[in-house]
N, C-alpha and C. Protein backbone atom coordinates (compact mmCIF):
# COMPACT_ATOMS: atom_id res chain seq x y z
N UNK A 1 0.84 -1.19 0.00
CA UNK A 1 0.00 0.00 0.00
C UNK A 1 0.89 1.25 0.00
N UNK A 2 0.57 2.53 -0.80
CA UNK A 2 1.15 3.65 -1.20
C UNK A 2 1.36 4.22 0.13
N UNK A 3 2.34 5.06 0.69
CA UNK A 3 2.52 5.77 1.54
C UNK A 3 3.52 7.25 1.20
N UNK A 4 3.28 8.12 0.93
CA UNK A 4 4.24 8.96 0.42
C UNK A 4 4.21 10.08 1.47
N UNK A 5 5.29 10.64 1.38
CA UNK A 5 5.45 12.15 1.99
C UNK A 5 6.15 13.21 1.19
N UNK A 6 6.09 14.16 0.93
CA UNK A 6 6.45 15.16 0.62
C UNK A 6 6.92 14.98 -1.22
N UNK A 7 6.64 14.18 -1.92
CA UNK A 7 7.11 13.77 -3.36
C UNK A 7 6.25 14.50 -4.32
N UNK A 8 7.18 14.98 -5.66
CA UNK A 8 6.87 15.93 -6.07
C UNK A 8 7.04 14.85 -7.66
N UNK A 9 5.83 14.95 -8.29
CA UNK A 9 5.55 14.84 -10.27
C UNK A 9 5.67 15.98 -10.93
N UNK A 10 6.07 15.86 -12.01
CA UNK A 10 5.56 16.94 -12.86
C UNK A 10 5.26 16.36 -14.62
N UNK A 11 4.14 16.05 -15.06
CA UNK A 11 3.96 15.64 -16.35
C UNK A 11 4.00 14.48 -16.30
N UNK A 12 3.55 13.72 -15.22
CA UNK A 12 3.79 12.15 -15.16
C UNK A 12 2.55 11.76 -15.71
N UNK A 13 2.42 10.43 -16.60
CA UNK A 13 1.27 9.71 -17.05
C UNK A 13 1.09 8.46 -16.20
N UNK A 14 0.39 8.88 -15.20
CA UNK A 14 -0.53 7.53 -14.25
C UNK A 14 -2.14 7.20 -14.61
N UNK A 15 -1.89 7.13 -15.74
CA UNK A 15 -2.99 6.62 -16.14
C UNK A 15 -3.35 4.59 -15.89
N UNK A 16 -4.41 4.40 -15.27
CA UNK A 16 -4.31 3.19 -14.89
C UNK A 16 -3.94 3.16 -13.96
N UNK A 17 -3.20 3.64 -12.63
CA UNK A 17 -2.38 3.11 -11.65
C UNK A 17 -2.96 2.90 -10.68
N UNK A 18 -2.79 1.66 -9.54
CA UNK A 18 -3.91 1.09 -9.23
C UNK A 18 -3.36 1.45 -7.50
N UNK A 19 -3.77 2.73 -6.70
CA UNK A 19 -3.54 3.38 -5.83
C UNK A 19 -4.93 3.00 -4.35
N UNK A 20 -5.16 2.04 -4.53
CA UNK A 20 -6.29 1.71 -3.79
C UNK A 20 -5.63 1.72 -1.60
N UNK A 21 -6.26 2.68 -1.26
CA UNK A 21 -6.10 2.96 -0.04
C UNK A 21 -4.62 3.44 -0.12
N UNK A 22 -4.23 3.94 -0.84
CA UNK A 22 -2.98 4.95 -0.54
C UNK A 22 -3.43 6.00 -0.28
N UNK A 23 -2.14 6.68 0.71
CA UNK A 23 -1.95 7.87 1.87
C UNK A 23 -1.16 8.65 1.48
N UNK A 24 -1.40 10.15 0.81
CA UNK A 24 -0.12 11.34 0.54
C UNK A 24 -0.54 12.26 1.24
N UNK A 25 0.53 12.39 1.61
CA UNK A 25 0.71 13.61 2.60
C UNK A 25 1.78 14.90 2.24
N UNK A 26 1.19 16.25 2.14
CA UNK A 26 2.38 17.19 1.07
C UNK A 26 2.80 17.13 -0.17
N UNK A 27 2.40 15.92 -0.38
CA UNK A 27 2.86 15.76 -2.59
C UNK A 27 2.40 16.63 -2.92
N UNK A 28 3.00 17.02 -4.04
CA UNK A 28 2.50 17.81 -4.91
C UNK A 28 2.57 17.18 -6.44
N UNK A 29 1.20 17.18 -7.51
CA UNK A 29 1.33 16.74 -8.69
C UNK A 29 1.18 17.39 -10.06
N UNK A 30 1.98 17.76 -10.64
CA UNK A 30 1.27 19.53 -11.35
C UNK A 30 1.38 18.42 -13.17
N UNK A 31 -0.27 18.82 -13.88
CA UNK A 31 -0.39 18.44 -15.02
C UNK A 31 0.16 16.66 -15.47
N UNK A 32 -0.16 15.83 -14.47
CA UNK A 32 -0.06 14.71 -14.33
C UNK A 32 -1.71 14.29 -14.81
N UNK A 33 -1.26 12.94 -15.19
CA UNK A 33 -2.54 11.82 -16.15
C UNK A 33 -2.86 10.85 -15.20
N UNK A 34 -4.19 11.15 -14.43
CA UNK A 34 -4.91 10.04 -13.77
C UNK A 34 -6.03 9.47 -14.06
N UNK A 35 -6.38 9.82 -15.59
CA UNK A 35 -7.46 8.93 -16.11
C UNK A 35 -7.69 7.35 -15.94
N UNK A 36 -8.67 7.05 -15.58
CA UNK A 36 -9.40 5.78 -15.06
C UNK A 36 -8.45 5.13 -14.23
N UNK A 37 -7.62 5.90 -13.04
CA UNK A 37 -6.66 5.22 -12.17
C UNK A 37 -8.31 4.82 -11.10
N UNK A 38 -7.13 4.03 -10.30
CA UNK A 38 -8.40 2.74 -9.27
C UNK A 38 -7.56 3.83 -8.09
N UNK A 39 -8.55 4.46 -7.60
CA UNK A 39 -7.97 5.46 -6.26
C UNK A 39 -8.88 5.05 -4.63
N UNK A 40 -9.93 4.65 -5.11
CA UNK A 40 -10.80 4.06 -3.93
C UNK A 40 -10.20 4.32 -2.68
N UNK A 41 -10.64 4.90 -1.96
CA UNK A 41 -10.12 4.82 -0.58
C UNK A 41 -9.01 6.08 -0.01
N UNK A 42 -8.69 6.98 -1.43
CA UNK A 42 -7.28 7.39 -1.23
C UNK A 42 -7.76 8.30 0.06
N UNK A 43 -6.47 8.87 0.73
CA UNK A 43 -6.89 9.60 1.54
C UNK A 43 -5.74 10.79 0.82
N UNK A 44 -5.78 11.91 0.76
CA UNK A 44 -4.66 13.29 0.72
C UNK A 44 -4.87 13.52 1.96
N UNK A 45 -3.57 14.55 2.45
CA UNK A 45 -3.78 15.64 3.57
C UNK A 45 -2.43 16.29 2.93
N UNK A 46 -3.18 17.59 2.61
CA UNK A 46 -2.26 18.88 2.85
C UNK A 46 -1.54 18.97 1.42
N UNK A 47 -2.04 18.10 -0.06
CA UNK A 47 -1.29 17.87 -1.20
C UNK A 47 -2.08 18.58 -2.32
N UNK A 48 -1.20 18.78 -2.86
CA UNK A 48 -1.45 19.94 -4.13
C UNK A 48 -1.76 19.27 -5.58
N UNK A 49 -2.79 19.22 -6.55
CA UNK A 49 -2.90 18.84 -7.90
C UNK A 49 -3.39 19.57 -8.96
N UNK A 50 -2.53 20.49 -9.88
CA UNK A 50 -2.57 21.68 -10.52
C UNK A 50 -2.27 21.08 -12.42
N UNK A 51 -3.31 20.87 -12.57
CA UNK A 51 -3.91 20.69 -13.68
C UNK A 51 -3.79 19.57 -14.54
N UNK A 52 -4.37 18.63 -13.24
CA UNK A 52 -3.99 17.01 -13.43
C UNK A 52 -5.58 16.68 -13.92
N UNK A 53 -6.24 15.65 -14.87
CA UNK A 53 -6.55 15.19 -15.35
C UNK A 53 -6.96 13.40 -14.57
N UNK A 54 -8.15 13.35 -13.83
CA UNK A 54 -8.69 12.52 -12.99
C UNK A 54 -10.19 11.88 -14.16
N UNK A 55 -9.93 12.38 -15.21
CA UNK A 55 -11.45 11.84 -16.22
C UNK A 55 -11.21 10.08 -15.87
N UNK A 56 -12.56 9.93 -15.21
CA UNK A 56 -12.70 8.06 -15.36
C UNK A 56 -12.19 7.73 -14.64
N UNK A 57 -11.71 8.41 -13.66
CA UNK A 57 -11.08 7.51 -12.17
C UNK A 57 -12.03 7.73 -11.40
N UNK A 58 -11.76 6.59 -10.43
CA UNK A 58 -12.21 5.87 -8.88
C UNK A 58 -12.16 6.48 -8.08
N UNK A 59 -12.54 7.77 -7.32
CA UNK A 59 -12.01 8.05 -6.30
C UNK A 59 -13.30 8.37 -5.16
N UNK A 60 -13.86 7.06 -5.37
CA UNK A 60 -14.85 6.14 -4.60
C UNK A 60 -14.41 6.26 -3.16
N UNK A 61 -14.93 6.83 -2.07
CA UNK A 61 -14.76 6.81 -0.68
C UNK A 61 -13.67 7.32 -0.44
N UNK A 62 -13.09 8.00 -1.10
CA UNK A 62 -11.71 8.61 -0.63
C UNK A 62 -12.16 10.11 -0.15
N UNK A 63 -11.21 10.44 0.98
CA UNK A 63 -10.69 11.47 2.09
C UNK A 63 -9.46 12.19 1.81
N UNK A 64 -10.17 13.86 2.04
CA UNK A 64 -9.15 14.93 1.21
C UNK A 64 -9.46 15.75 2.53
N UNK A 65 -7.91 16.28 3.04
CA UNK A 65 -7.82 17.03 4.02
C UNK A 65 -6.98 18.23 3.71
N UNK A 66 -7.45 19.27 3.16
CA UNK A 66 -6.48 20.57 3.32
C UNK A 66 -6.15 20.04 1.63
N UNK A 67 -6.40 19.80 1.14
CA UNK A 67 -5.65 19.31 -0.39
C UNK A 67 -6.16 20.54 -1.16
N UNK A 68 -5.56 20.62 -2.62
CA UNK A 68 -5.88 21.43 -3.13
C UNK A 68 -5.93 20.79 -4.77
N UNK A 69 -6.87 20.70 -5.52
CA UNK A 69 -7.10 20.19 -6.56
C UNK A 69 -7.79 21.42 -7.81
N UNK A 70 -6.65 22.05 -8.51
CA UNK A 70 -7.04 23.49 -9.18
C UNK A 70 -6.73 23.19 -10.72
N UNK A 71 -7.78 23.21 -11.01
CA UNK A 71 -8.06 23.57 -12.87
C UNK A 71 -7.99 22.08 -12.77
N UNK A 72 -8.35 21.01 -12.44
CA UNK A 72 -8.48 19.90 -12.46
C UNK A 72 -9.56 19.59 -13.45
N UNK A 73 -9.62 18.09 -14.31
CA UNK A 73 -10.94 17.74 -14.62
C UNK A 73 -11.01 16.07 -14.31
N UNK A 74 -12.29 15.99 -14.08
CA UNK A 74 -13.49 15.18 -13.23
C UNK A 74 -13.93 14.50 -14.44
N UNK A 75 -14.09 14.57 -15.37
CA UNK A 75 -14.87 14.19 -16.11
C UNK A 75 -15.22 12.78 -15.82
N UNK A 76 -16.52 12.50 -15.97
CA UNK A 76 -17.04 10.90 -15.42
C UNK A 76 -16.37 10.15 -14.36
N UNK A 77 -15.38 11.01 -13.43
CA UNK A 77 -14.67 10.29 -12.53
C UNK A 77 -16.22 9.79 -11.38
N UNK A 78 -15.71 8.84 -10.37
CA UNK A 78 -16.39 8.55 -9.95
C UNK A 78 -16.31 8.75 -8.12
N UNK A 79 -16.69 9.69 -7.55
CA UNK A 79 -16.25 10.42 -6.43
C UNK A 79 -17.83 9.87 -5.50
N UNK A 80 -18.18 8.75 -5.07
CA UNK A 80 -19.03 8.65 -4.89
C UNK A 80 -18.82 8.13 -3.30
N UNK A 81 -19.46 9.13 -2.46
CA UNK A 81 -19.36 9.32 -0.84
C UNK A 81 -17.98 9.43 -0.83
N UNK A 82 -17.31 10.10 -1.60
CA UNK A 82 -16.08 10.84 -1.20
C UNK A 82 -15.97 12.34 -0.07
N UNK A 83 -15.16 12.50 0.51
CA UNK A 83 -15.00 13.72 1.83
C UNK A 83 -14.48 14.47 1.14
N UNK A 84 -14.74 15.53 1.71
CA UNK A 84 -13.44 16.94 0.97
C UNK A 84 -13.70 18.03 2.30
N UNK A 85 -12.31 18.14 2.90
CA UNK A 85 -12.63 18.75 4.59
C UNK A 85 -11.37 19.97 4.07
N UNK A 86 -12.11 21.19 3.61
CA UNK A 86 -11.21 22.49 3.71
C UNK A 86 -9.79 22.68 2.59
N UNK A 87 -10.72 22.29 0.98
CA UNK A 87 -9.98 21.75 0.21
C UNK A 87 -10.44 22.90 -0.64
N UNK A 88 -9.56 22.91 -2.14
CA UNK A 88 -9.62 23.95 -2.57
C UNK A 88 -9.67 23.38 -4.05
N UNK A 89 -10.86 23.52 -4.66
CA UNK A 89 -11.09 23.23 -6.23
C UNK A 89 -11.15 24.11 -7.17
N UNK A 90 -11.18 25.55 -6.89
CA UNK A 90 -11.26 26.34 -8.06
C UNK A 90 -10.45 25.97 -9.13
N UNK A 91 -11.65 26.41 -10.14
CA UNK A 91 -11.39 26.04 -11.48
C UNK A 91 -11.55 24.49 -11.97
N UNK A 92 -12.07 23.84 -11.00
CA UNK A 92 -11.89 22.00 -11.74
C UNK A 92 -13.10 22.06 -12.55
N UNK A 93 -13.58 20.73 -13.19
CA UNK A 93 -14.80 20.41 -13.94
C UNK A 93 -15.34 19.47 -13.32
N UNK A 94 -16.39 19.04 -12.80
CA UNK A 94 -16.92 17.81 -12.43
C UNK A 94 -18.31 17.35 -13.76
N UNK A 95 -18.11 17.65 -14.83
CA UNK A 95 -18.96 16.98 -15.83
C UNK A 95 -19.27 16.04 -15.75
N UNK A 96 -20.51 15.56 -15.59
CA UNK A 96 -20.79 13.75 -15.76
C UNK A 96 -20.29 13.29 -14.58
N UNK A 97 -19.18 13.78 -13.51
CA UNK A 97 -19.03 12.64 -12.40
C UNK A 97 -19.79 12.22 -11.53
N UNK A 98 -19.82 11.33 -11.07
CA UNK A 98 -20.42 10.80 -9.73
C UNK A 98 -20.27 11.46 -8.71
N UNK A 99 -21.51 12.05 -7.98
CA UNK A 99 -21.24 13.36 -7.15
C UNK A 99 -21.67 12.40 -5.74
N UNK A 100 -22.83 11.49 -6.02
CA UNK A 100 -23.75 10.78 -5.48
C UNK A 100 -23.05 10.38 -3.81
N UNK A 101 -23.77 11.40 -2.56
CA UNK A 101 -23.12 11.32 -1.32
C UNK A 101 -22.07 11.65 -1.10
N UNK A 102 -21.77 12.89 -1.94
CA UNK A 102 -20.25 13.50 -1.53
C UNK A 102 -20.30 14.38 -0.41
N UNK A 103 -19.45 15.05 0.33
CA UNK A 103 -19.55 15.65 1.57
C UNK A 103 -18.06 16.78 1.29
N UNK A 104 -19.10 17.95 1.40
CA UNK A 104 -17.89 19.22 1.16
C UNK A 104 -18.05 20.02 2.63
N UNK A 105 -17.16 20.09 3.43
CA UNK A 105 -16.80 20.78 4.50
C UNK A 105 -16.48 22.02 4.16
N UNK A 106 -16.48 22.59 3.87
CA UNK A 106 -16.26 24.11 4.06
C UNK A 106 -14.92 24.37 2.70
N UNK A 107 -14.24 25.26 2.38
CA UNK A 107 -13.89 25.12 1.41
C UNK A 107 -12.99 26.16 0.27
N UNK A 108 -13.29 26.43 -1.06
CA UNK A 108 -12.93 27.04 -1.69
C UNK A 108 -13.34 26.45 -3.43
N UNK A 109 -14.53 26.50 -3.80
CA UNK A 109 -15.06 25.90 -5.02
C UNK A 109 -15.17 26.70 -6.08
N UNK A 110 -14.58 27.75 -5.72
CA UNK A 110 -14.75 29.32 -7.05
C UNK A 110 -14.67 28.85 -8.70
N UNK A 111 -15.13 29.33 -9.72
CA UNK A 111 -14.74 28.78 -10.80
C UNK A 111 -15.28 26.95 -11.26
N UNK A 112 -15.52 26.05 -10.37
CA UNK A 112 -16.12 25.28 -10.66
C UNK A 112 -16.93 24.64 -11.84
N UNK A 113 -16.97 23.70 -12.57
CA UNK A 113 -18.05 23.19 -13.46
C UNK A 113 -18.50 22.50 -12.76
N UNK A 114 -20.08 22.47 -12.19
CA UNK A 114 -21.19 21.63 -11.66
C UNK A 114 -22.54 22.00 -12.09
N UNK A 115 -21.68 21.52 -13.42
CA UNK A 115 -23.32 21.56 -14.36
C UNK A 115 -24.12 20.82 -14.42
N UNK A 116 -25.46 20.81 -13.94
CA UNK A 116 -26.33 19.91 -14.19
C UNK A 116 -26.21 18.44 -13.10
N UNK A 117 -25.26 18.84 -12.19
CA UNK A 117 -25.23 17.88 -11.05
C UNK A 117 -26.10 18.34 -9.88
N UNK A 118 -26.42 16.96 -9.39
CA UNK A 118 -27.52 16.28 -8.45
C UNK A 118 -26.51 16.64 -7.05
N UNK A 119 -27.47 18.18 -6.51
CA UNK A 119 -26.70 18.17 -5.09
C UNK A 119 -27.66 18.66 -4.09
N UNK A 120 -29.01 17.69 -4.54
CA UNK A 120 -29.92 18.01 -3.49
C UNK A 120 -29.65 17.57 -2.03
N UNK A 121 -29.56 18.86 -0.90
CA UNK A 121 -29.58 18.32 0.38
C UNK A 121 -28.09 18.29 0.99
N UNK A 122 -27.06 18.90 -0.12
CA UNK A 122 -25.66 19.29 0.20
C UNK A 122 -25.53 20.18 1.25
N UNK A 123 -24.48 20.08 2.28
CA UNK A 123 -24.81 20.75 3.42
C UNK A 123 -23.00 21.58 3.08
N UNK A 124 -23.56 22.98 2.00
CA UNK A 124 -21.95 23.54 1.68
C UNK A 124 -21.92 25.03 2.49
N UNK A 125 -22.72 24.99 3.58
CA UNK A 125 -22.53 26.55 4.45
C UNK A 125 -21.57 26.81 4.40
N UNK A 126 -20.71 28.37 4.04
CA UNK A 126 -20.10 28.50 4.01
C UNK A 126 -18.67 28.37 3.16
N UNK A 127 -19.50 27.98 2.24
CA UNK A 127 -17.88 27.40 1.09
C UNK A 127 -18.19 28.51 0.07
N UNK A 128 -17.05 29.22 -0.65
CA UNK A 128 -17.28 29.88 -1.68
C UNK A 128 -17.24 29.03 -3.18
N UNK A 129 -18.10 29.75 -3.58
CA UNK A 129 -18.61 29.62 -4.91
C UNK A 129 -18.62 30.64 -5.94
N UNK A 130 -17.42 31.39 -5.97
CA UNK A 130 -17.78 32.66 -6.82
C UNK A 130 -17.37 32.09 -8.26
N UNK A 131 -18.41 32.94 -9.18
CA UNK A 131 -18.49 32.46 -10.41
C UNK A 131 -18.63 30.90 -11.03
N UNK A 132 -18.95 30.17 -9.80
CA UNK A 132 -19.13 28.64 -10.02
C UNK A 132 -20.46 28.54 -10.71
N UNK A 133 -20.38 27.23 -11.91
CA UNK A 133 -21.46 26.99 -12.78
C UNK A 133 -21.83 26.33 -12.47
N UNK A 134 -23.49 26.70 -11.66
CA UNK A 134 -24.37 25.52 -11.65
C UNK A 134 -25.77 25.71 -12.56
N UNK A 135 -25.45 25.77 -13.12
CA UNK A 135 -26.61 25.84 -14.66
C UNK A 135 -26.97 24.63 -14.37
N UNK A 136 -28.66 24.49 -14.38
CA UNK A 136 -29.10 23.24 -14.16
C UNK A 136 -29.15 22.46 -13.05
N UNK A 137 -28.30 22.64 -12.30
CA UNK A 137 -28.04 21.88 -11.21
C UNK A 137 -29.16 21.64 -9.91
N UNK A 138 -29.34 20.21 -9.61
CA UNK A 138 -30.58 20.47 -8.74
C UNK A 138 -29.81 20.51 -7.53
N UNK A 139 -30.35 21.63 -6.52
CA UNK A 139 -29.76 22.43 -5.17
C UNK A 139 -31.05 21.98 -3.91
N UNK A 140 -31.95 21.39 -4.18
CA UNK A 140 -33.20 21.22 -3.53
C UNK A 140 -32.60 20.85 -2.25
N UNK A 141 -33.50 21.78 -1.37
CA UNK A 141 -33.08 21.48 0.26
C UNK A 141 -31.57 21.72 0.23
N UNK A 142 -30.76 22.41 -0.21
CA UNK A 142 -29.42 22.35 0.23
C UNK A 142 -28.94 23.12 0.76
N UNK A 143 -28.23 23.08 1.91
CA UNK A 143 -27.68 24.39 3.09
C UNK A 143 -26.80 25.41 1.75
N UNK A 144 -27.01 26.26 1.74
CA UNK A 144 -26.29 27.34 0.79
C UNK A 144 -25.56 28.75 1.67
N UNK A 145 -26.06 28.86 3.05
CA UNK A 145 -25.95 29.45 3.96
C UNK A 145 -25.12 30.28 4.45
N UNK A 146 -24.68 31.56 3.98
CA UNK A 146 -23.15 32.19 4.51
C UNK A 146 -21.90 31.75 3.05
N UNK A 147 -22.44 31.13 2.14
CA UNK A 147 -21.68 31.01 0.70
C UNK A 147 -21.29 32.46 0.41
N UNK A 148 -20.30 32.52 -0.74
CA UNK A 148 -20.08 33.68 -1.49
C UNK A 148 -20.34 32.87 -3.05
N UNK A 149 -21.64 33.13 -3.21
CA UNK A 149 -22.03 33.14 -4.54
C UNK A 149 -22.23 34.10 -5.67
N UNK A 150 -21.29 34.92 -5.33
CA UNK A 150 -20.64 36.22 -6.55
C UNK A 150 -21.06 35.94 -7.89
N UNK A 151 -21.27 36.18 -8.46
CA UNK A 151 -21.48 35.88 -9.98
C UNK A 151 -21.79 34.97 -10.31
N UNK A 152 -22.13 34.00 -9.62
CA UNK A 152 -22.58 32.39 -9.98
C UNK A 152 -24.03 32.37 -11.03
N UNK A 153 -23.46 31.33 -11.69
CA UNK A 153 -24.46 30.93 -12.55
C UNK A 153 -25.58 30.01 -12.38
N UNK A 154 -26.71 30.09 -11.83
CA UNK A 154 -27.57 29.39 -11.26
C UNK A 154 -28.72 29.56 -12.20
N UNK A 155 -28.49 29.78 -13.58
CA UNK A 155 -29.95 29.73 -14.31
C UNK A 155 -30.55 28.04 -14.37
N UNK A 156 -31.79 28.02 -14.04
CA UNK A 156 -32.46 26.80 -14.04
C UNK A 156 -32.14 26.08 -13.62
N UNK A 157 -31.39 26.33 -12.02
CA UNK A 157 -31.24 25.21 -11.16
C UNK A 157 -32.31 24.96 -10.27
N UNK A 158 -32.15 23.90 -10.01
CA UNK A 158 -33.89 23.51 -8.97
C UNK A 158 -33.64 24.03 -7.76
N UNK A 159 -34.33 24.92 -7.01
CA UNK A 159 -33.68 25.19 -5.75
C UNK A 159 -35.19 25.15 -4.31
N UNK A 160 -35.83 24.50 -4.87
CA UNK A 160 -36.87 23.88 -4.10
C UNK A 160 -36.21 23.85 -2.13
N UNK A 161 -36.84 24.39 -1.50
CA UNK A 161 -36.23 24.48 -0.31
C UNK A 161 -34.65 24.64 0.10
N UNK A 162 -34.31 25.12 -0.73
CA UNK A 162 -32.42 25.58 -1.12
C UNK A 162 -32.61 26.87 0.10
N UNK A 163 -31.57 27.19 1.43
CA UNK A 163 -31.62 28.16 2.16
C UNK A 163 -30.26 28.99 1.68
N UNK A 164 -30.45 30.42 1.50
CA UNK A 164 -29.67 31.30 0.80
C UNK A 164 -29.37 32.02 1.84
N UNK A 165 -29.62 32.64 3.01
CA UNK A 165 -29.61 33.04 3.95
C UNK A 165 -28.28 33.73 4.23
N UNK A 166 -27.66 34.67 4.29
CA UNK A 166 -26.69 35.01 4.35
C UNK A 166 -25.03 35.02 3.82
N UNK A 167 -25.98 34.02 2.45
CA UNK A 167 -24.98 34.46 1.31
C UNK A 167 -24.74 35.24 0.40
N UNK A 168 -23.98 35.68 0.10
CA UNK A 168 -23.36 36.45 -0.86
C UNK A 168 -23.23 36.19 -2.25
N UNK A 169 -24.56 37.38 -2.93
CA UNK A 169 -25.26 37.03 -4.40
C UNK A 169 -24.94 38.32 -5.45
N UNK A 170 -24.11 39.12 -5.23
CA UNK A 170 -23.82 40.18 -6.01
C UNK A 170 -23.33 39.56 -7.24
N UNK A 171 -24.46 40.15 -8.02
CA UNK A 171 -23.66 40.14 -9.76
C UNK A 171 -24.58 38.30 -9.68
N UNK A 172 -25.50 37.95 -9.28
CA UNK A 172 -26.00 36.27 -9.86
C UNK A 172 -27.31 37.35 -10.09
N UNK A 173 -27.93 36.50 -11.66
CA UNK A 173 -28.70 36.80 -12.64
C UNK A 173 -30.09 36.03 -11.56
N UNK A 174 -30.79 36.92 -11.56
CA UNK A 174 -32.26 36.11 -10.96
C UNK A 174 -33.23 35.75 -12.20
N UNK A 175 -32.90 36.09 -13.59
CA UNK A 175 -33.97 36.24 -14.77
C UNK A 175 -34.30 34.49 -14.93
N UNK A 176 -33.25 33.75 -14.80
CA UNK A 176 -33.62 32.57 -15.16
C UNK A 176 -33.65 31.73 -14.00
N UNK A 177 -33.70 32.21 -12.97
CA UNK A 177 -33.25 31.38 -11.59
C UNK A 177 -34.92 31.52 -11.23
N UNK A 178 -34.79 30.07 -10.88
CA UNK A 178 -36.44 29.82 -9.71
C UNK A 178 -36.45 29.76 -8.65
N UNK A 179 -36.71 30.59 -7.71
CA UNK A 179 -36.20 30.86 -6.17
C UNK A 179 -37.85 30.43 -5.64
N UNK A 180 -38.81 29.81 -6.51
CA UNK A 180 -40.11 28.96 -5.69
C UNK A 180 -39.47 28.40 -4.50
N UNK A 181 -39.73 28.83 -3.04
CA UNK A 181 -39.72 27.70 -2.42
C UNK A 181 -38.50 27.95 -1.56
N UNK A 182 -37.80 28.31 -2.00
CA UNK A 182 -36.29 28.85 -1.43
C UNK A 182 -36.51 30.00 -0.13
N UNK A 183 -35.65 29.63 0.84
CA UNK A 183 -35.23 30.80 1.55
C UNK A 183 -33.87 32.40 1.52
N UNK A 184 -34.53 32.94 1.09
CA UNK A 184 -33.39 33.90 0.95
C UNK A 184 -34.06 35.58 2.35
N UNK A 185 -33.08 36.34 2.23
CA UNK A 185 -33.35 37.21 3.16
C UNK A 185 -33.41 38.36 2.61
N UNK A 186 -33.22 39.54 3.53
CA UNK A 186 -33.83 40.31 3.07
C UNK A 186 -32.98 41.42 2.03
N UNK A 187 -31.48 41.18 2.10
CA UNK A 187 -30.55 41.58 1.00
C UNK A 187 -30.74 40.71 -0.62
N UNK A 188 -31.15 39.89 -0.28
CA UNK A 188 -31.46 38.67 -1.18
C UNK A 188 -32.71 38.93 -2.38
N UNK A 189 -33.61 39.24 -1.49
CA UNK A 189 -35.02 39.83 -1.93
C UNK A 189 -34.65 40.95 -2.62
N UNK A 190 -34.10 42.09 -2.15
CA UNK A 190 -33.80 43.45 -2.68
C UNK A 190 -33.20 42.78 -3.93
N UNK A 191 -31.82 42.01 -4.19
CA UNK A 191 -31.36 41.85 -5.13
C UNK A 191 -32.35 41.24 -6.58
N UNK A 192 -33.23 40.32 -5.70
CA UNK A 192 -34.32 39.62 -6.42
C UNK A 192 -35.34 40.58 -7.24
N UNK A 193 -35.43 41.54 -6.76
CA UNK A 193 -36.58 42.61 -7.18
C UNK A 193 -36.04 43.43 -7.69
N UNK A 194 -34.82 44.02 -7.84
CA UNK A 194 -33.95 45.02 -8.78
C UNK A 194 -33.95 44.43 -10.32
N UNK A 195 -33.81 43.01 -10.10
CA UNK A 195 -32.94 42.11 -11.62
C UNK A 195 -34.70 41.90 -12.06
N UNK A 196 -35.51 42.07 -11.24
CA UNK A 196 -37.20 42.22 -12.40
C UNK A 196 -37.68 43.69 -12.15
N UNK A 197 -36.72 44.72 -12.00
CA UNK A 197 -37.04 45.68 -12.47
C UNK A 197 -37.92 46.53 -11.54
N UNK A 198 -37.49 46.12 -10.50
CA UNK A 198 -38.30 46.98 -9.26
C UNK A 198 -37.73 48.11 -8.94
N UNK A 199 -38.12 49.01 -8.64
CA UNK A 199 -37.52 49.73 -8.26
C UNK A 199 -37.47 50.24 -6.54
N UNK A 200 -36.70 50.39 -5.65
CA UNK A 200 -36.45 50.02 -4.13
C UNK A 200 -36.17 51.75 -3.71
N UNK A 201 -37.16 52.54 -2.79
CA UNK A 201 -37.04 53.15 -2.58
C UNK A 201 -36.65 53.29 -0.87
């Protein structure tokens, strides 16, 4: 079983590599190939992956502590009841992956692709989201709470009991967004009624 500390890739092709319950701690992997690697179980703490390529991998029940995974892509990877405790994704893609019981602790998700992913009942208080794409994305019942959702793209996401409550929505488009059902407050509302043309005296 993998055990690493402090080891550094650069342009490595691990594609295939079969990393099941391996432990890195401090690696760093910059523009490395982990398409359809078997990662199940992995755990990171505290390791860096800057514009590595995870399309079609496993990373099934695996635990990320302090890691940082930037301009990454997801594509159909399979992250299913995977952890992520104070990790930093801006800029990755999660297209098509398996989101199914993932758990985001608090965070840094800015820039994001989470298009059209299933994250009803996500409990992300507090994680930023600026300019993150969730076009489509169903949000139903999901703690949204104290987010910085800056510019985010939320046209025609389902947000059916979605609580907005003290997040931060400057510059997000309400024209295509369905806030039926949703809790938002009272900065929220103002913003809601400006973008249909209200005028707030």
């Amino acid at each position: 079983m993998i055990e690493w500390n402090g080891r550094e890739f650069e342009g490595e092709d691990l594609r295939d590599v079969e990393w099941t319950e391996a432990t890195l701690h401090d690696c760093r992997f910059v523009n490395c190939n982990f398409t359809h690697a078997q990662m199940k179980e992995l755990q990171t703490h505290g390791c860096q992956f800057v514009g590595c390529n995870f399309s079609g991998a496993s990373l099934n029940d695996s635990l990320h502590h302090s890691s940082a995974f930037v301009n990454c892509q997801f594509q159909g990877a399979n992250l299913f009841v995977s952890r992520w405790k104070g990790c930093k994704l801006t800029g990755s893609s999660f297209v098509e992956a398996d989101l199914t019981g993932i758990s985001i602790d608090g965070g840094d998700l800015s820039f994001v692709n989470l298009r059209s992913q299933e994250l009803n009942r996500q409990k992300l208080r507090g994680v930023q989201l600026v300019e993150a794409d969730l076009y489509g994305a169903q949000l139903e019942k999901a703690d949204l709470r104290d987010c910085d959702l800056s510019r985010a793209n939320l046209a025609h996401t389902k947000l059916k009991g979605a609580d907005f409550r003290g997040a931060e929505m400057d510059g997000v488009s309400f024209v295509n967004m369905d806030v039926r059902g949703a809790r938002l407050d009272l900065q929220q509302a103002l913003l809601l009624a400006r973008s249909l043309g209200a005028l707030i005296d």
